[in-house]
PDB file of N, CA and C in Angstrom:
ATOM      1  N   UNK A   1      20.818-208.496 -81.415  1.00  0.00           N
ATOM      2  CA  UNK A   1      19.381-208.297 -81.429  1.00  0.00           C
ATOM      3  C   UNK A   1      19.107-206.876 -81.910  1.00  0.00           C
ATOM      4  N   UNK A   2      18.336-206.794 -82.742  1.00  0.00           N
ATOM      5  CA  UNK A   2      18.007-205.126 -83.037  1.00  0.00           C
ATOM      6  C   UNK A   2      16.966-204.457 -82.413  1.00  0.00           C
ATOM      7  N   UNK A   3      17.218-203.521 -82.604  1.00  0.00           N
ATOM      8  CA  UNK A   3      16.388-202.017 -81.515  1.00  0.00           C
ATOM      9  C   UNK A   3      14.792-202.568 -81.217  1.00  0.00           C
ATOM     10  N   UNK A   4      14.402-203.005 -82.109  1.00  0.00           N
ATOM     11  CA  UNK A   4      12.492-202.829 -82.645  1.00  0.00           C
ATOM     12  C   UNK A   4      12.330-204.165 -81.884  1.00  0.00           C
ATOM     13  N   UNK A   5      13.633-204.768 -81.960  1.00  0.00           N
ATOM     14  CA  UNK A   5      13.394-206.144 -81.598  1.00  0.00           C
ATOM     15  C   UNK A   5      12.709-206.694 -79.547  1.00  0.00           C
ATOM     16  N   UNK A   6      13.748-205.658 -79.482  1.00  0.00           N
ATOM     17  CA  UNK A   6      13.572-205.829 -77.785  1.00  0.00           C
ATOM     18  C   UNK A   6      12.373-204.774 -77.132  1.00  0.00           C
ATOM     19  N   UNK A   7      12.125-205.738 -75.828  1.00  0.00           N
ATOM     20  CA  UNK A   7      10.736-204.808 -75.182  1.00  0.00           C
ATOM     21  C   UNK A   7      11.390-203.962 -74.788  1.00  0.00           C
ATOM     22  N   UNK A   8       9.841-202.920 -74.662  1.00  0.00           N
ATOM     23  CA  UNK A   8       9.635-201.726 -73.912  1.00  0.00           C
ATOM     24  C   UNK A   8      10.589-201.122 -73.132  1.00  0.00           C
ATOM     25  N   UNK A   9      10.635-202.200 -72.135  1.00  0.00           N
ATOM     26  CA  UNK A   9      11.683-202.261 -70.857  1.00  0.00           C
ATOM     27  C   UNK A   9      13.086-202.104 -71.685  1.00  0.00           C
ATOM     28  N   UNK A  10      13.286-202.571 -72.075  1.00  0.00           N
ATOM     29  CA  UNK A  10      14.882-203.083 -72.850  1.00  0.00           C
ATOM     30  C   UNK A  10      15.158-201.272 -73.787  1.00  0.00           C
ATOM     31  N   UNK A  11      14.228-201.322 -74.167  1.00  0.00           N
ATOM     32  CA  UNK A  11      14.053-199.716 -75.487  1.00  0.00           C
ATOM     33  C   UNK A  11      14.450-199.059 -74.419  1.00  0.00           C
ATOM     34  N   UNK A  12      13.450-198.985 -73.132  1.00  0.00           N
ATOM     35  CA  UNK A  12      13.939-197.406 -72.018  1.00  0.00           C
ATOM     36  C   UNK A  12      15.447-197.792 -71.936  1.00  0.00           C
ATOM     37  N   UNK A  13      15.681-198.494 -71.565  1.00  0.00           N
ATOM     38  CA  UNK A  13      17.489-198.656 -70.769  1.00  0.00           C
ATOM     39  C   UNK A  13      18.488-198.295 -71.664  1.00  0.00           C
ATOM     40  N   UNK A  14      18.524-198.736 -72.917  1.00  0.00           N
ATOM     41  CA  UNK A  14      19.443-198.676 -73.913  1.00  0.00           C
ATOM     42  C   UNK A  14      19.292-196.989 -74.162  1.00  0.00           C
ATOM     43  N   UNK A  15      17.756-196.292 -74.592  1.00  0.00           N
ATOM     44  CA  UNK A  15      17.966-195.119 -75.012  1.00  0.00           C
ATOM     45  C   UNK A  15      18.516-194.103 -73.154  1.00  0.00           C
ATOM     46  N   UNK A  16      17.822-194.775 -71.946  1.00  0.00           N
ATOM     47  CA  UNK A  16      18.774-193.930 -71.262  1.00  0.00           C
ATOM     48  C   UNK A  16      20.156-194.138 -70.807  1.00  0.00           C
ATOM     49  N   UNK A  17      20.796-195.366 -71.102  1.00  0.00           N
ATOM     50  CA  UNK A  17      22.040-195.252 -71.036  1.00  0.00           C
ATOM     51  C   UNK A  17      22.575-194.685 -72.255  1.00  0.00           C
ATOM     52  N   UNK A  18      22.235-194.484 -73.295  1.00  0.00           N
ATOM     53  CA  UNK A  18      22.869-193.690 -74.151  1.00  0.00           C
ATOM     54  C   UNK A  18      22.776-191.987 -74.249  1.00  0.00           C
ATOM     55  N   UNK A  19      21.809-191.901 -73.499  1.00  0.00           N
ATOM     56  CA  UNK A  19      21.830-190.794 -73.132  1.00  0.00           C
ATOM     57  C   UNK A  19      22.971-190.296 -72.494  1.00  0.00           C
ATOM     58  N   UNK A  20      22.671-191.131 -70.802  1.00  0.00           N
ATOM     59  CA  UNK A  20      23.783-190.744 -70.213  1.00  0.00           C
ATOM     60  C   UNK A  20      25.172-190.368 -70.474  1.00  0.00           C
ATOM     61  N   UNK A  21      25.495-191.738 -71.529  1.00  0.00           N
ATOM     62  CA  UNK A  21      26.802-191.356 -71.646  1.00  0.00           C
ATOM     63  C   UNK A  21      26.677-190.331 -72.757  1.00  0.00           C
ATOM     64  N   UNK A  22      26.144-190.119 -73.511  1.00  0.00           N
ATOM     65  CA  UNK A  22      25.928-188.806 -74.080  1.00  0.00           C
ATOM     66  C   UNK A  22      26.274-187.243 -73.000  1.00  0.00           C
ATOM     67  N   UNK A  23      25.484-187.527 -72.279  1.00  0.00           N
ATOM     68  CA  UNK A  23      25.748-185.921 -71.237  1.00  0.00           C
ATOM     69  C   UNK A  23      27.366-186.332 -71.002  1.00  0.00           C
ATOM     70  N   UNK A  24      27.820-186.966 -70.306  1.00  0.00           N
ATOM     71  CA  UNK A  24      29.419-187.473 -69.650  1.00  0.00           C
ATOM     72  C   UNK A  24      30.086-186.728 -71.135  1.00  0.00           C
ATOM     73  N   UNK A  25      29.754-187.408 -72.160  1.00  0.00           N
ATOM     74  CA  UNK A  25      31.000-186.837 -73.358  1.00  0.00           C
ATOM     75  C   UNK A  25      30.821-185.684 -73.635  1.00  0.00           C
ATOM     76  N   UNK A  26      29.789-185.024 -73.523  1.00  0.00           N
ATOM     77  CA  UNK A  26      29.782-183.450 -73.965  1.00  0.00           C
ATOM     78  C   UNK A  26      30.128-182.666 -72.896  1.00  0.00           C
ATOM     79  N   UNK A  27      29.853-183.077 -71.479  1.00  0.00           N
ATOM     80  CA  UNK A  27      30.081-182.134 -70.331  1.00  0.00           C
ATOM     81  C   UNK A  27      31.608-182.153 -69.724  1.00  0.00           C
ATOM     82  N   UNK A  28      32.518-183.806 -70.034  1.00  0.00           N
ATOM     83  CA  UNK A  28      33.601-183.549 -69.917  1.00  0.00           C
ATOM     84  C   UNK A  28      34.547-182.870 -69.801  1.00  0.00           C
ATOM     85  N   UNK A  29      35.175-182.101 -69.010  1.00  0.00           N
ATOM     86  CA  UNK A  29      35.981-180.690 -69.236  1.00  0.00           C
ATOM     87  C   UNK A  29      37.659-181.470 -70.221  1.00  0.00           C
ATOM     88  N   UNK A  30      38.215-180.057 -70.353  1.00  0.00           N
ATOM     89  CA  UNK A  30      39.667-180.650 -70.653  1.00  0.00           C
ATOM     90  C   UNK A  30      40.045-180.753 -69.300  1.00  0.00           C
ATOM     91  N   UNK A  31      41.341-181.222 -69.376  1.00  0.00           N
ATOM     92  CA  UNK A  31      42.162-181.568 -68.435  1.00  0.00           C
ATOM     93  C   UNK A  31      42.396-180.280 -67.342  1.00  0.00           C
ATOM     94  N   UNK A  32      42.512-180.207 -66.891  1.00  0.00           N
ATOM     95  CA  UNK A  32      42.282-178.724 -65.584  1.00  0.00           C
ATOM     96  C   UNK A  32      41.391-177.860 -65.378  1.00  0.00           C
ATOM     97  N   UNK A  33      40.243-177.811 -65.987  1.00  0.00           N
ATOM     98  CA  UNK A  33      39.206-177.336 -66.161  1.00  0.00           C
ATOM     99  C   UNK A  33      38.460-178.346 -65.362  1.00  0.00           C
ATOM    100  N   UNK A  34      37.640-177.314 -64.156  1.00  0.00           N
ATOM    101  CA  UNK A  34      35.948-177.575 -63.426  1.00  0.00           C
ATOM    102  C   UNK A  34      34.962-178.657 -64.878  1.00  0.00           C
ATOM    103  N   UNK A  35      34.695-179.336 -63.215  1.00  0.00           N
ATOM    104  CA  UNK A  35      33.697-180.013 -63.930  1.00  0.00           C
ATOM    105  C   UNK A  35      32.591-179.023 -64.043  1.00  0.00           C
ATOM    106  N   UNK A  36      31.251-178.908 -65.258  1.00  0.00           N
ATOM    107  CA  UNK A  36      30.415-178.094 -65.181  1.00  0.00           C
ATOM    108  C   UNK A  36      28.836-179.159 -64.367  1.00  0.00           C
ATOM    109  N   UNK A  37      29.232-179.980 -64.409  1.00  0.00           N
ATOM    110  CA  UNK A  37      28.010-180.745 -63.224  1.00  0.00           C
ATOM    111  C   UNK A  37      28.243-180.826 -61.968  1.00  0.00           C
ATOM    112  N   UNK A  38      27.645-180.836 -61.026  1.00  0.00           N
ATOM    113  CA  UNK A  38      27.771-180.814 -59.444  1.00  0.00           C
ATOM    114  C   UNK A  38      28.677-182.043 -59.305  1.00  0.00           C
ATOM    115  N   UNK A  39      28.966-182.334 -58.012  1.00  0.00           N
ATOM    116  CA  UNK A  39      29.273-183.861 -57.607  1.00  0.00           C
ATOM    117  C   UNK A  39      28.481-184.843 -57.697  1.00  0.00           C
ATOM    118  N   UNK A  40      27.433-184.283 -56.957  1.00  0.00           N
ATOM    119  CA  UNK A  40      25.951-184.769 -56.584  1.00  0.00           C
ATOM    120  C   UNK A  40      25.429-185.573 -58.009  1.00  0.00           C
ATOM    121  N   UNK A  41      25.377-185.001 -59.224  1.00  0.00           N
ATOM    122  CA  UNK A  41      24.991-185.053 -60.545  1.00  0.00           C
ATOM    123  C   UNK A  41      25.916-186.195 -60.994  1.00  0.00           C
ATOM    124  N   UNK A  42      26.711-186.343 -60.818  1.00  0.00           N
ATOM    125  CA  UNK A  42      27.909-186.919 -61.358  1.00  0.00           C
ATOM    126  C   UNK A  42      27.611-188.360 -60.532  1.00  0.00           C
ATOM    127  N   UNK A  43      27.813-188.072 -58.990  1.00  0.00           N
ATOM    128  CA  UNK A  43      27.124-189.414 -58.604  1.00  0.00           C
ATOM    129  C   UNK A  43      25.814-190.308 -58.580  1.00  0.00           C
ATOM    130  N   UNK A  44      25.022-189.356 -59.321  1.00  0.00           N
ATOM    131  CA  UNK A  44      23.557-189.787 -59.559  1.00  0.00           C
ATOM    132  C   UNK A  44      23.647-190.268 -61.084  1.00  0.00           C
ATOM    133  N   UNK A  45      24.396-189.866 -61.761  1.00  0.00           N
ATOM    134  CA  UNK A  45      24.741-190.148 -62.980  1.00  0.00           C
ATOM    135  C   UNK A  45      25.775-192.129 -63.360  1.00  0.00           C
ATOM    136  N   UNK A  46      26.450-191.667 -61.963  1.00  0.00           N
ATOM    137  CA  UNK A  46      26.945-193.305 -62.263  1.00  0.00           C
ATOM    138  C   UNK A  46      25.982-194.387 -61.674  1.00  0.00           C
ATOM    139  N   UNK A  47      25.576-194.017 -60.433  1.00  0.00           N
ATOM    140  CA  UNK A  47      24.358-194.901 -60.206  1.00  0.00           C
ATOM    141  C   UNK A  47      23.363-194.715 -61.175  1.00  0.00           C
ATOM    142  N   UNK A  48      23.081-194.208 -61.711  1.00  0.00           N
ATOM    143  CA  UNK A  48      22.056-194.865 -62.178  1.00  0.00           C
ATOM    144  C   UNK A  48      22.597-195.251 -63.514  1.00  0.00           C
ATOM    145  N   UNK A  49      23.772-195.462 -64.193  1.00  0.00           N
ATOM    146  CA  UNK A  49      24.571-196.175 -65.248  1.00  0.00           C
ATOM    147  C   UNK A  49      24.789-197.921 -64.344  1.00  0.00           C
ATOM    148  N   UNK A  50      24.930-197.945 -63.426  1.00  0.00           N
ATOM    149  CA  UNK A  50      25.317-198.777 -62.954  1.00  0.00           C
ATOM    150  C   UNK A  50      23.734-199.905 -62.909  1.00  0.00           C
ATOM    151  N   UNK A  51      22.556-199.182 -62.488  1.00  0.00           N
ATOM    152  CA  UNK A  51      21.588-199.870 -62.086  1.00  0.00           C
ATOM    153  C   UNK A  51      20.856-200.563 -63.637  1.00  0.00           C
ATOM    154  N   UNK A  52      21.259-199.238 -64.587  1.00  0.00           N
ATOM    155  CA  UNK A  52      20.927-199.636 -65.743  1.00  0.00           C
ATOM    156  C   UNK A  52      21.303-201.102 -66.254  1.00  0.00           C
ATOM    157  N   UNK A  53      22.699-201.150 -66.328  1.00  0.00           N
ATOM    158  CA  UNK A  53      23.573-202.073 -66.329  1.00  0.00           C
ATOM    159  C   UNK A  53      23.168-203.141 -65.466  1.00  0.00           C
ATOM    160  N   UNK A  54      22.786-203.132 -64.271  1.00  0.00           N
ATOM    161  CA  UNK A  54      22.733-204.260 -64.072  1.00  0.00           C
ATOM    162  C   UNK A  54      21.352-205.149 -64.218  1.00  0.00           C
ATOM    163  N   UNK A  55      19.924-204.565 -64.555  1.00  0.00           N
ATOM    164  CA  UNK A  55      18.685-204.698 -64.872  1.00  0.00           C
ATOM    165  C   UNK A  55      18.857-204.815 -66.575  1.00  0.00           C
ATOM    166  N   UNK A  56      19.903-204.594 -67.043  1.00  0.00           N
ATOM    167  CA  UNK A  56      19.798-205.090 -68.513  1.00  0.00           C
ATOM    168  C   UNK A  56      20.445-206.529 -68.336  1.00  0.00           C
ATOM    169  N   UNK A  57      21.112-206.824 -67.318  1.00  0.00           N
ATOM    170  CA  UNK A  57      21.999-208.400 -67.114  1.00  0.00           C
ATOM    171  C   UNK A  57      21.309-209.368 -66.758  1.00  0.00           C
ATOM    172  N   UNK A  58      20.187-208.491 -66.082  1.00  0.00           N
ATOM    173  CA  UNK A  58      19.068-209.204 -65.269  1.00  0.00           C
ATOM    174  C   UNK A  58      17.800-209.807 -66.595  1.00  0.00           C
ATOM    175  N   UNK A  59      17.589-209.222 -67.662  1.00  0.00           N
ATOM    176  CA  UNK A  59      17.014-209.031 -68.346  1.00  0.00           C
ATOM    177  C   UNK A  59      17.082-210.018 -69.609  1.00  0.00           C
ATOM    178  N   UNK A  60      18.678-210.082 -69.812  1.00  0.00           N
ATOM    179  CA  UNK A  60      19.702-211.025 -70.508  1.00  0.00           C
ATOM    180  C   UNK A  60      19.592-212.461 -69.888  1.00  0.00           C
ATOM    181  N   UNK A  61      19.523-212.447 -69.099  1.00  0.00           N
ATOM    182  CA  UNK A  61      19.513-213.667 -67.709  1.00  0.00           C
ATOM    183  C   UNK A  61      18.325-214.432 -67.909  1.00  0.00           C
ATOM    184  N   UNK A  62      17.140-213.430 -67.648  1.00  0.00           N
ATOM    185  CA  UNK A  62      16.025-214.085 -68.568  1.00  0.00           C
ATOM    186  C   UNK A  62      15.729-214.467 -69.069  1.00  0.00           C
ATOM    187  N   UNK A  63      16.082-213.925 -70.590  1.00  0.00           N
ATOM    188  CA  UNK A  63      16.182-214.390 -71.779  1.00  0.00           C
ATOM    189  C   UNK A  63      17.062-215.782 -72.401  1.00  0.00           C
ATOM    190  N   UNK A  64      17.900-215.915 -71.478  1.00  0.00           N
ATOM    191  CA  UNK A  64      18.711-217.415 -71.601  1.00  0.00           C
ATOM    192  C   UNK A  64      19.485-216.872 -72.084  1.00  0.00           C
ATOM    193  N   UNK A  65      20.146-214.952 -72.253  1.00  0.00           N
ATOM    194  CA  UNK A  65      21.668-215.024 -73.114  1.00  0.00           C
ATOM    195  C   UNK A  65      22.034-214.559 -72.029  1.00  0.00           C
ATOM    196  N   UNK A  66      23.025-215.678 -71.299  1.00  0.00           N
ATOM    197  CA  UNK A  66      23.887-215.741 -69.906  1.00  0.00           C
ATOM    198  C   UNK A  66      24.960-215.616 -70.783  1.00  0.00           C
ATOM    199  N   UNK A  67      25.610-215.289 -72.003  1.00  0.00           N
ATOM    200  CA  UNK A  67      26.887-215.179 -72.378  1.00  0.00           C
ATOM    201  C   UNK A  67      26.827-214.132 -72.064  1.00  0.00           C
ATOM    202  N   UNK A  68      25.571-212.788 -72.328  1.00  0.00           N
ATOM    203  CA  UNK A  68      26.126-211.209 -72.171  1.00  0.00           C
ATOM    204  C   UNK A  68      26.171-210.732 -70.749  1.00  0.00           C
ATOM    205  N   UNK A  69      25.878-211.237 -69.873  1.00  0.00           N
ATOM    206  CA  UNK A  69      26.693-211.078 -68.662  1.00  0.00           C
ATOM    207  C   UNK A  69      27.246-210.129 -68.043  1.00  0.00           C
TER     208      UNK A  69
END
């Protein structure tokens, strides 16, 4: 399905989960190196990847594409 294609609802989720994982790949440290986000951040960061995720399944579900799941 393309971008223009899906609602409102559907546009927010996709551009903030891409966000998200946007911050995760740039803030990533190397290997022994501090994380530069809190804990706190980090766990607010997967919940709400997670909720995203699952209100886009919910959304899919709707729509009758139970294959994307």
């Amino acid at each position: 399905m393309d971008f223009d294609d899906l609602s409102k609802e559907q546009k927010v989720l996709v551009v903030m989960r891409k966000t998200l994982t946007s911050i995760i790949r740039d803030t990533t440290p190397n290997p022994g190196m501090l994380h530069p986000l809190s804990e706190s951040s980090v766990e607010n960061i997967k919940l709400s990847l997670s909720l995203i995720a699952s209100r886009e399944r919910e959304l899919n579900i709707e729509q009758g594409d139970e294959q994307l799941q």
